[in-house]
Each structure stands twice: as C-alpha cells, then as structure tokens.
C-alpha atoms as a PDB file:
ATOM      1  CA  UNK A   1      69.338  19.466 113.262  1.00  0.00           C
ATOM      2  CA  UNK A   2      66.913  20.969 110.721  1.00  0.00           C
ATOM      3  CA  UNK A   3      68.207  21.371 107.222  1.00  0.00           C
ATOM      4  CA  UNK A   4      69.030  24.886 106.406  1.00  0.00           C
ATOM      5  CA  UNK A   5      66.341  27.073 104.570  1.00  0.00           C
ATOM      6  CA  UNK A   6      67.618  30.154 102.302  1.00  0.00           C
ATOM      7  CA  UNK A   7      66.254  33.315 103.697  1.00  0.00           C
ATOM      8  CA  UNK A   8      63.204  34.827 102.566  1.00  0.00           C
ATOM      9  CA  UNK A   9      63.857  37.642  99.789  1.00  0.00           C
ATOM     10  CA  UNK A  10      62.463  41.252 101.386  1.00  0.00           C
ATOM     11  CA  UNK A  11      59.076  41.993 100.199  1.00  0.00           C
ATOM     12  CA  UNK A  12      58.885  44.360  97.303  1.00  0.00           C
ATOM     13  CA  UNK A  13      62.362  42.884  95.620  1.00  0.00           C
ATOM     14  CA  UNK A  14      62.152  42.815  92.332  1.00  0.00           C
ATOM     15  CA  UNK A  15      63.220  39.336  90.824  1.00  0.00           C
ATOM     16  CA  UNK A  16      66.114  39.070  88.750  1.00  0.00           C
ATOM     17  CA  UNK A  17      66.107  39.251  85.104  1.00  0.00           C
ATOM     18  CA  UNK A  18      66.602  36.033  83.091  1.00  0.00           C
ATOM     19  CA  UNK A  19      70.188  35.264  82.011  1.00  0.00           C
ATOM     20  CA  UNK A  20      69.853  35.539  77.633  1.00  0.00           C
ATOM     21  CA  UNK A  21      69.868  32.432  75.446  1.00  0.00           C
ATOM     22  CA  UNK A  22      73.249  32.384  74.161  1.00  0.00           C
ATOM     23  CA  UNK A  23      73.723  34.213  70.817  1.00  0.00           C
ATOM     24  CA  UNK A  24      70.904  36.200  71.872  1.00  0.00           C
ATOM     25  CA  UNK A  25      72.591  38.870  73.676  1.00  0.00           C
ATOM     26  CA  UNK A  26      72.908  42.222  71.811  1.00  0.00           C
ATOM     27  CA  UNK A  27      75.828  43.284  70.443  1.00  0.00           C
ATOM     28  CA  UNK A  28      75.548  46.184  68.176  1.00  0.00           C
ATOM     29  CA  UNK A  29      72.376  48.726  70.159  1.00  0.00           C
ATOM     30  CA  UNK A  30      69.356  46.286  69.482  1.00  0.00           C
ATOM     31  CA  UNK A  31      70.744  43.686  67.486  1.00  0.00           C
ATOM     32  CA  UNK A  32      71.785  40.301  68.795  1.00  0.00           C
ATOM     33  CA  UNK A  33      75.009  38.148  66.932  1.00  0.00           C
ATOM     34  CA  UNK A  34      72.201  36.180  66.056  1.00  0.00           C
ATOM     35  CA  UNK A  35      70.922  38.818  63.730  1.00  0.00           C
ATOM     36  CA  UNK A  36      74.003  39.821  62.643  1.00  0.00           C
ATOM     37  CA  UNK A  37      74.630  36.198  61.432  1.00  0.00           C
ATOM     38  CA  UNK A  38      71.613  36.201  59.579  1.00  0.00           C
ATOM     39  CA  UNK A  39      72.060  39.503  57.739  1.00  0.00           C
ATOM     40  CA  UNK A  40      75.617  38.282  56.407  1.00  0.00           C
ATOM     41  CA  UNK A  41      73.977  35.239  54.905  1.00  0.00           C
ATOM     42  CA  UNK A  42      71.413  37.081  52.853  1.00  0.00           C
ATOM     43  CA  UNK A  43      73.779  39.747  51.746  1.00  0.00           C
ATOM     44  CA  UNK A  44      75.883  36.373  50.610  1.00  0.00           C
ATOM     45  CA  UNK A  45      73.362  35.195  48.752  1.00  0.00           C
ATOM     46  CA  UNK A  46      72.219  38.543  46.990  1.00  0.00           C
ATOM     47  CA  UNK A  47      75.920  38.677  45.945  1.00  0.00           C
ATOM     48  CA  UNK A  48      75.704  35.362  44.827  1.00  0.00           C
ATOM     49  CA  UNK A  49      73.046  35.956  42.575  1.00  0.00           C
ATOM     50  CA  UNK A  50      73.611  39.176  41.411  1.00  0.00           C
ATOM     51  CA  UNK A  51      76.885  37.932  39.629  1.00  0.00           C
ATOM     52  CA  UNK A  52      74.644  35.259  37.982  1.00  0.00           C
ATOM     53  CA  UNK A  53      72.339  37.688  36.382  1.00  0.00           C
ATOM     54  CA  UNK A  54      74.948  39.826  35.367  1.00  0.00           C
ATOM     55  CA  UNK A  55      77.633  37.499  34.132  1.00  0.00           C
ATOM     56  CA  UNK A  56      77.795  37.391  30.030  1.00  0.00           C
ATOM     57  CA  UNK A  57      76.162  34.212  28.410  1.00  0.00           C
ATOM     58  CA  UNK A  58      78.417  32.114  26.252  1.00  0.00           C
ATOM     59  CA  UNK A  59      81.886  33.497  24.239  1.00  0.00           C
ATOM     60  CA  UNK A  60      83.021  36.867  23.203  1.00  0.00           C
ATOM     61  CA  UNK A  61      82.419  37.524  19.225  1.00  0.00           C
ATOM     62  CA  UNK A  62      84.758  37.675  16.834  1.00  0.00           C
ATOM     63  CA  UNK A  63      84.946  41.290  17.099  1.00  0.00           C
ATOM     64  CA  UNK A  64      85.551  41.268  20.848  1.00  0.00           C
ATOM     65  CA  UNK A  65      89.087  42.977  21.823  1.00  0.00           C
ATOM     66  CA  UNK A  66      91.484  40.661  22.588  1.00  0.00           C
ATOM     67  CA  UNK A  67      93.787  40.945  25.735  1.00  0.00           C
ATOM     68  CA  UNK A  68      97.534  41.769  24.314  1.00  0.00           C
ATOM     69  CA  UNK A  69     100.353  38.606  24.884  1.00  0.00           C
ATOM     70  CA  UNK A  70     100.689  35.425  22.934  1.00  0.00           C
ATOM     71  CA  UNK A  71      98.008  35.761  20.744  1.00  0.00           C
ATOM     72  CA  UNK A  72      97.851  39.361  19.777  1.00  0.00           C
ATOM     73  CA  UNK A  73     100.700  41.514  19.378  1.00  0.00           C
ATOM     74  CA  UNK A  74      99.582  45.277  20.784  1.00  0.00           C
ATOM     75  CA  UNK A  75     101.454  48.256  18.655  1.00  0.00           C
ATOM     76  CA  UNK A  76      99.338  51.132  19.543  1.00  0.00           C
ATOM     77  CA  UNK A  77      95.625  51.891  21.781  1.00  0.00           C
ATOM     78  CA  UNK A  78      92.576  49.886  21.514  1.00  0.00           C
ATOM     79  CA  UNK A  79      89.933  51.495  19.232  1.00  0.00           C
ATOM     80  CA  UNK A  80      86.748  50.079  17.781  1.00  0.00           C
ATOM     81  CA  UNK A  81      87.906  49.981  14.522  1.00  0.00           C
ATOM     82  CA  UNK A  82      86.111  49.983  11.224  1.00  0.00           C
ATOM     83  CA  UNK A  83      82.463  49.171  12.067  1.00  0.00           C
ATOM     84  CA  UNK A  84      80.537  46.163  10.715  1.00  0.00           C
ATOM     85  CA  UNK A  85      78.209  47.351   7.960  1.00  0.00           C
ATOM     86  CA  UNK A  86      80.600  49.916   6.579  1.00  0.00           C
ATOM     87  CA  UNK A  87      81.749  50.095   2.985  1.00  0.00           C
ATOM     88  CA  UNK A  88      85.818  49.458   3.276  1.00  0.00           C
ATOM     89  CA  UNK A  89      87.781  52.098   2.666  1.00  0.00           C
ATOM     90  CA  UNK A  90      90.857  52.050  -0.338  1.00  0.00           C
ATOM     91  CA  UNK A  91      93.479  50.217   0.713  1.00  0.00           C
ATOM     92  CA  UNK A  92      95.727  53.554   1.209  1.00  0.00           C
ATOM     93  CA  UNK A  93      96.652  56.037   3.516  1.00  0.00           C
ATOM     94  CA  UNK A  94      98.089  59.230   4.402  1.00  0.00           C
ATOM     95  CA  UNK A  95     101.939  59.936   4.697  1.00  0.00           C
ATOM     96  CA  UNK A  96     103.137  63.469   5.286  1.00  0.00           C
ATOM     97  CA  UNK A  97      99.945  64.771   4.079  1.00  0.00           C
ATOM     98  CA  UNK A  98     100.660  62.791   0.738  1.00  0.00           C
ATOM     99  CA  UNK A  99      98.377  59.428  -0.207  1.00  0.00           C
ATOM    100  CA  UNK A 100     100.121  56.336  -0.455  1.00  0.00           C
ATOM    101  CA  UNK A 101      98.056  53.071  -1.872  1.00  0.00           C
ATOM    102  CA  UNK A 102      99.246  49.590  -0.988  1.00  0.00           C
ATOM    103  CA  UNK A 103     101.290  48.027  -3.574  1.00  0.00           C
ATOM    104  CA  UNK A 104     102.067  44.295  -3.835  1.00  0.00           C
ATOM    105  CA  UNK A 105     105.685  42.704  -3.560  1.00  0.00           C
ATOM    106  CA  UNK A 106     106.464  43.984  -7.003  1.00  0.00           C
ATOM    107  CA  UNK A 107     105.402  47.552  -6.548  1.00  0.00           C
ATOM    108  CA  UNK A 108     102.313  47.252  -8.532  1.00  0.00           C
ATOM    109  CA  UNK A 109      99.392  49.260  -6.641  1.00  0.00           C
ATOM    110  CA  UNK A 110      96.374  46.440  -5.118  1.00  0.00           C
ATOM    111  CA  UNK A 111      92.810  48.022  -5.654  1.00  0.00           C
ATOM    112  CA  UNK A 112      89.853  46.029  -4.014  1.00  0.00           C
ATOM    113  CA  UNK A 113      87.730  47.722  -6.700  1.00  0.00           C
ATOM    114  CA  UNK A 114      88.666  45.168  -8.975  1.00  0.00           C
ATOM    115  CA  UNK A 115      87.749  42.016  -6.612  1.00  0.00           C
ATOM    116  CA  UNK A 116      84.105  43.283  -6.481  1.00  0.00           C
ATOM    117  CA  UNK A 117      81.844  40.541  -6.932  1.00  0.00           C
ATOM    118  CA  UNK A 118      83.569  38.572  -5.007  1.00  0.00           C
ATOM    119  CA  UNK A 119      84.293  37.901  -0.874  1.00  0.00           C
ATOM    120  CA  UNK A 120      87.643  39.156   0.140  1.00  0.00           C
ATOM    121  CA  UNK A 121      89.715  38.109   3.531  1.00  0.00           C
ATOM    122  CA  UNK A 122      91.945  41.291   4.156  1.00  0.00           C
ATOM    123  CA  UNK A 123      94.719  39.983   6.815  1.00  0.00           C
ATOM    124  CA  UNK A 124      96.837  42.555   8.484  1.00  0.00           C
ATOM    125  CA  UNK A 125      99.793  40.756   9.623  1.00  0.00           C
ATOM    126  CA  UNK A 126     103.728  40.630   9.924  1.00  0.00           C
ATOM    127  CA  UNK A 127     106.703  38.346   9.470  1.00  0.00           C
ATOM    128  CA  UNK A 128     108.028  39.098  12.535  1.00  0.00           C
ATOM    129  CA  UNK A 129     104.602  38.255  14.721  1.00  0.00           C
ATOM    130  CA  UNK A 130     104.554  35.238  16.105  1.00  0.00           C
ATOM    131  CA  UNK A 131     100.520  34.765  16.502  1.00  0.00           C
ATOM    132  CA  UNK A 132     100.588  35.751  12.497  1.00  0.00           C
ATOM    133  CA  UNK A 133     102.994  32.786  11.850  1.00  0.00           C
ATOM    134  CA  UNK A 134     101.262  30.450  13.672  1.00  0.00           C
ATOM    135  CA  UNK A 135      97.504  31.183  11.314  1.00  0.00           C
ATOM    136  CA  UNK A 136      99.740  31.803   8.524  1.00  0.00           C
ATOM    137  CA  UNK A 137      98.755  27.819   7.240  1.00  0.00           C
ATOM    138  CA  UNK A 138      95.094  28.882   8.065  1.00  0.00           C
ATOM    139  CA  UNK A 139      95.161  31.408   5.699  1.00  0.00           C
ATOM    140  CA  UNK A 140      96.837  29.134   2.925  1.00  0.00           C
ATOM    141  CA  UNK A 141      94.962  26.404   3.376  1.00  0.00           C
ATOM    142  CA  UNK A 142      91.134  28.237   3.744  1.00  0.00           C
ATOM    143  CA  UNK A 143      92.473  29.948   0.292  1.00  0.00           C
ATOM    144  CA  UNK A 144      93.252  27.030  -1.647  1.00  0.00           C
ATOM    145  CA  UNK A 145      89.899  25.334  -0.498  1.00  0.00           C
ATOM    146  CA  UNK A 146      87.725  28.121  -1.770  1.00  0.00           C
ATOM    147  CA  UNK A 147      89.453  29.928  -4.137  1.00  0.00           C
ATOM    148  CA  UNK A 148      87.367  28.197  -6.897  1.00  0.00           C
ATOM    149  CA  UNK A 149      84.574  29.401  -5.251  1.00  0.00           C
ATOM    150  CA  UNK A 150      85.527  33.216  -5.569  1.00  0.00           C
ATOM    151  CA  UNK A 151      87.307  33.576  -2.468  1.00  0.00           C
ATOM    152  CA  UNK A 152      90.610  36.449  -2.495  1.00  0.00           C
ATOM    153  CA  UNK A 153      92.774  36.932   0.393  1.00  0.00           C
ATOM    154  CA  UNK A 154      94.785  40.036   0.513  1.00  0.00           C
ATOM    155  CA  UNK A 155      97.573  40.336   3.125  1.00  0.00           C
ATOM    156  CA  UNK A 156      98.494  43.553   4.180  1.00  0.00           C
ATOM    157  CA  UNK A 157     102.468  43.142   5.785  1.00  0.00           C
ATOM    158  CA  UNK A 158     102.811  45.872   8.746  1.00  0.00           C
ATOM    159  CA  UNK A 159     106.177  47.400   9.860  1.00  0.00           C
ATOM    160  CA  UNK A 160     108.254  45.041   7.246  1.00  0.00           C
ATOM    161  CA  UNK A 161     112.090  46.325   6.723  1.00  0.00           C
ATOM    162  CA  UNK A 162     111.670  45.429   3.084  1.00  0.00           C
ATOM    163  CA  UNK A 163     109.142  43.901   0.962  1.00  0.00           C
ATOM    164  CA  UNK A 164     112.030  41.422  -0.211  1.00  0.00           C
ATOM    165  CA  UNK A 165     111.717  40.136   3.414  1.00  0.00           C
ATOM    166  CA  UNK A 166     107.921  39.846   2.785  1.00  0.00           C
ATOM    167  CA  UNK A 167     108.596  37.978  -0.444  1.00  0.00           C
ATOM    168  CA  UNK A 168     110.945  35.805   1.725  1.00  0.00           C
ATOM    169  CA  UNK A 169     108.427  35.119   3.942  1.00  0.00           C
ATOM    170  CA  UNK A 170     105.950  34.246   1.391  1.00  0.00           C
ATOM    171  CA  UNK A 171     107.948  32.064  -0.722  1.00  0.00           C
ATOM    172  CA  UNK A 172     109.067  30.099   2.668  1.00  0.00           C
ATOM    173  CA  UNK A 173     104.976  28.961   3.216  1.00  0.00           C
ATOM    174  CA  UNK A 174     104.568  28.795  -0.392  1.00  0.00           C
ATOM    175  CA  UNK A 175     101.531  32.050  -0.083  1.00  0.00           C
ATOM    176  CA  UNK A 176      99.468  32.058  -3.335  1.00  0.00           C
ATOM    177  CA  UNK A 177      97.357  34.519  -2.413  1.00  0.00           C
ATOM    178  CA  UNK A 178      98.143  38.527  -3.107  1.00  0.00           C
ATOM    179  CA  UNK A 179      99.933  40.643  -0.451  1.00  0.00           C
ATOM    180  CA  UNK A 180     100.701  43.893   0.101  1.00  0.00           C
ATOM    181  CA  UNK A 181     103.697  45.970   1.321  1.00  0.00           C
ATOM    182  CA  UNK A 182     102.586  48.437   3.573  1.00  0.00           C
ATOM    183  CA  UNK A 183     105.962  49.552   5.126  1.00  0.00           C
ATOM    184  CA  UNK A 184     105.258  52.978   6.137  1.00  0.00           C
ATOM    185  CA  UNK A 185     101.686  51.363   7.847  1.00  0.00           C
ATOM    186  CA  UNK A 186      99.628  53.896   6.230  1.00  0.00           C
ATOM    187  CA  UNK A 187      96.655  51.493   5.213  1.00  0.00           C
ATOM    188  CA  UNK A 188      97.211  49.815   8.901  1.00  0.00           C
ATOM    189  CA  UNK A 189      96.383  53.212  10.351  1.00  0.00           C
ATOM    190  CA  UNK A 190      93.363  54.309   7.974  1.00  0.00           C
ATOM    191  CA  UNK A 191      92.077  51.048   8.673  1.00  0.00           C
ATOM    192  CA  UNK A 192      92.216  52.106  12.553  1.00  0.00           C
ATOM    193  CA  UNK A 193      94.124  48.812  13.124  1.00  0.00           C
ATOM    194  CA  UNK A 194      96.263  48.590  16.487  1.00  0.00           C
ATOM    195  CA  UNK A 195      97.588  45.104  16.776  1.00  0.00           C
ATOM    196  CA  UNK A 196      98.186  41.730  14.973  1.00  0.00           C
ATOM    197  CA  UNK A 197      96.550  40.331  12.790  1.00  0.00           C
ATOM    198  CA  UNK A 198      93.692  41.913  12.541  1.00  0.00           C
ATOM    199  CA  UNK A 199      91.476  40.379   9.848  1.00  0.00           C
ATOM    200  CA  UNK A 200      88.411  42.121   8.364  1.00  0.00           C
ATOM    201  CA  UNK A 201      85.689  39.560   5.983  1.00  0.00           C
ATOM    202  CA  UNK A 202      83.832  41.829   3.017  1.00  0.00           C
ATOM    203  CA  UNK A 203      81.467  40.801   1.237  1.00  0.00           C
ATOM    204  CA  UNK A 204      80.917  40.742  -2.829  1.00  0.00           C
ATOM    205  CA  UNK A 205      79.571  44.216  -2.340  1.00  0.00           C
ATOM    206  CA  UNK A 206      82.840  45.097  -0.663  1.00  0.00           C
ATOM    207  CA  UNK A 207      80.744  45.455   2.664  1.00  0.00           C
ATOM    208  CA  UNK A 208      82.521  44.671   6.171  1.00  0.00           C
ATOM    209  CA  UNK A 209      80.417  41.902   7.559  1.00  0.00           C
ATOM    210  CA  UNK A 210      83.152  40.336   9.894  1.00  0.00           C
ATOM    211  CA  UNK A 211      86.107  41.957  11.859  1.00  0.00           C
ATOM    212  CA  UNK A 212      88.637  39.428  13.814  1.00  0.00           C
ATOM    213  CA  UNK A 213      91.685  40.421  15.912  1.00  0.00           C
ATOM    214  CA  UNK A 214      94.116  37.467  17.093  1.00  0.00           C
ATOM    215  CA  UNK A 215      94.956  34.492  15.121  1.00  0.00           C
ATOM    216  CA  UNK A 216      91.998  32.284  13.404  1.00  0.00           C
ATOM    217  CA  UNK A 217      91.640  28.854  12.971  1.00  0.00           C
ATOM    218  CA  UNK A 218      90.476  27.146  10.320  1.00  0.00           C
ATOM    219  CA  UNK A 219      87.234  26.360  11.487  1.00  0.00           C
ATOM    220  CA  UNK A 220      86.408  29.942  13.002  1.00  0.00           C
ATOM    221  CA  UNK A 221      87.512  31.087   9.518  1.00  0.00           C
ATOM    222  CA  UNK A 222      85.610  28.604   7.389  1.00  0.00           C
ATOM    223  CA  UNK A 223      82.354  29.970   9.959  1.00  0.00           C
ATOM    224  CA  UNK A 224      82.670  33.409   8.881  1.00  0.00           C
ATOM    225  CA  UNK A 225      83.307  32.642   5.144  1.00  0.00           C
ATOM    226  CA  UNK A 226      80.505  30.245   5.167  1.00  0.00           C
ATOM    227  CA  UNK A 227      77.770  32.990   4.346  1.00  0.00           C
ATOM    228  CA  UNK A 228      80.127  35.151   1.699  1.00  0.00           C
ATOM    229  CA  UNK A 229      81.076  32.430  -0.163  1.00  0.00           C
ATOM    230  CA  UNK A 230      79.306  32.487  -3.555  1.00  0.00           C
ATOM    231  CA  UNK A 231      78.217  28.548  -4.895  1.00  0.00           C
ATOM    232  CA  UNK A 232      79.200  27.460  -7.466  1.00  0.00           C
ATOM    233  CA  UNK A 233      81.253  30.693  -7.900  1.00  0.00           C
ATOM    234  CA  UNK A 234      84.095  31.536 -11.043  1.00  0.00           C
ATOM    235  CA  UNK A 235      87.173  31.837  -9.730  1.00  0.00           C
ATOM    236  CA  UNK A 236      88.232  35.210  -8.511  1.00  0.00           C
ATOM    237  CA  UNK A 237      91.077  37.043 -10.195  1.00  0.00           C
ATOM    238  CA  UNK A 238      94.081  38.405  -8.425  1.00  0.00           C
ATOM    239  CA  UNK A 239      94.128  41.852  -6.827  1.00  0.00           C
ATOM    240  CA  UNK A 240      94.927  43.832 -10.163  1.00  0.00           C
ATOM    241  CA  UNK A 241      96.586  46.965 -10.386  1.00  0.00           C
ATOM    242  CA  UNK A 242      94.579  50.389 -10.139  1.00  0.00           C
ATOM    243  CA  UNK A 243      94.111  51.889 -13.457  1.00  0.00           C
END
C-alpha cells in the first residue's frame, strides 16, 4: 500500500504566518518584552549614574547642620546662624525689651572688646548636655596648649538653674578658661544659636571665620585654630569686665 500523501493546499491559500521568536511577540501595541527589557536596563543605568553626578564629594563642613540625637542637643528651629565673615556681635541680648550682657560666674560683665588682638573660641554649651560633657576635656586641653600663644576661650552656659551650678561644673573639670552665665539665654538667642554646643572661632580682628555645631575633637579644633593662632604670640588676658 502506498504511503499516505497530505492533500494538496487549494490554490490561492495564503500560507500561514510564521510562529514569533520567543520574546519577540508584542506585548504593549508595537513593542515586544524584548524591548521592554531593554528600556528598563537603560533607565537603570541613567539612574545609576545620575546619583553619581549628583552625590556630594567628600564630608560636610564644619558649618554643616547637624542631625539632632547624641551629638547635638536641639532646643529650638534650625537657622543659619551668624554668617562667616561677620563682625560678632556683644555678647548680650534682649530681655523684656531691656539689654542684658553676659556676666561671668562672679557677676562681673565679659566684653570681647577687650580680647581684641587676639583669637577667641566662644563655646555655647550646658552642664546638663551630654555631647557638651563629653568635648568639655577638648576645650581644656586645646586651651592650655595654646593659651601662650594668645588663644581665649569663652564659654557661654545656656539654660543653667544657677551660675553656682556652673561654677560646680567648672571646678569639677578644673576649667581655666572664662565662662559666662547666660541664664535667661539672651546672648544664645542674639547669637541665633538653636542647639548644643555651638562653637563660633573669631579671629584677632574679632571676625567669625569658623562656626561648629556638635561636639569637637581635638584635632578638628586644633584644624580650625591652626590659621588664628598668632606665633610666637603674648599671652592673652582674661575676658575683663566692660568699662
């Protein structure tokens, strides 16, 4: 018996279309998953580089604001504070419409007036702020280095009970350098501080040339006093009384 033939197709029939390579069939109007696939990789890779470009290069400066927690304590809303550049103001402030300068732990008004010539650290900190006790030996021990060298550090205590607590405080870690009672936070505000410490660098001109918030070490302070510091300098005297 003859093997079986398939039966002739009718003339005129048009032939079948050809089944699609797989992953070539369309899936969204003309495009195939194929393209699809493609166009997710680039736009992964645009991503990809895009955050390169735009990502910062290296650390935050000094003057960068610090995220509140364990090493900065937050008491009011971020502002930009005194600018680099600026002459600093008085130590003083405004009370009930009344002007209040910062006195030291014996009531005796401090006036930065008299420390011209000279760098000056101005520290805003508290007892009770635990990233301010933990630089508190930063601040002693920078000071005692370079005091020979004309360096003054005046500590401005924020939000204190008493400045017998301050003097407490000081006399605990042996301070020798002058601070200030400013209970009522006047200076604090006309300084447009909002958090601790807060540390500001002037030079002998009594120019801002550095602003810090959150606790320093001694290294990142010895950086930034590096270019005030005066060689060879006379000591600098103590934070006097204003005339």
């Amino acid at each position: 018996m003859a093997d079986a033939q398939p039966p002739e197709q009718p003339p005129n029939t048009p032939a079948l279309p050809a089944r699609p390579a797989r992953g070539a069939r369309q899936v969204v109007g003309p495009f195939t998953l194929r393209h699809i696939v493609s166009l997710l990789g680039v736009l992964v890779v645009v991503g990809i580089l895009l955050s390169l470009l735009t990502a910062p290069l290296g650390t935050s400066a000094p003057s960068a604001l610090p995220q509140p927690g364990a090493s900065f304590y937050l008491l009011g809303a971020p502002t930009s504070g005194l600018a680099v550049g600026q002459q600093a103001p008085p130590l003083s402030g405004i009370v009930d419409g009344k002007s209040i300068s910062l006195t030291d732990l014996d009531g005796q008004p401090i006036d930065l007036g008299s420390l011209r010539g000279h760098p000056v650290w101005v520290n805003f900190f508290a007892t009770w702020c635990g990233p301010c006790q933990e630089e508190t030996p930063v601040l002693r021990q920078v000071y005692e280095t370079h005091k020979a060298e004309g360096l003054s550090v005046v500590g401005v205590s924020v939000q204190e009970t008493s400045a017998d607590d301050v003097r407490a405080y000081a006399q605990t870690y042996q301070l020798p350098y002058t601070i200030g009672f400013d209970g009522t936070s006047a200076v604090f505000k006309a300084w447009q501080g909002f958090g601790l410490p807060t540390h500001y660098f002037l030079d002998a001109d009594g120019i801002i040339r550095t602003k810090h918030y959150g606790p320093l070490s001694v290294l990142q302070a010895e950086q930034i006093l590096a270019p005030l510091l005066s060689a060879g300098g006379s000591p600098a005297p103590a934070a006097s009384a204003a005339p």
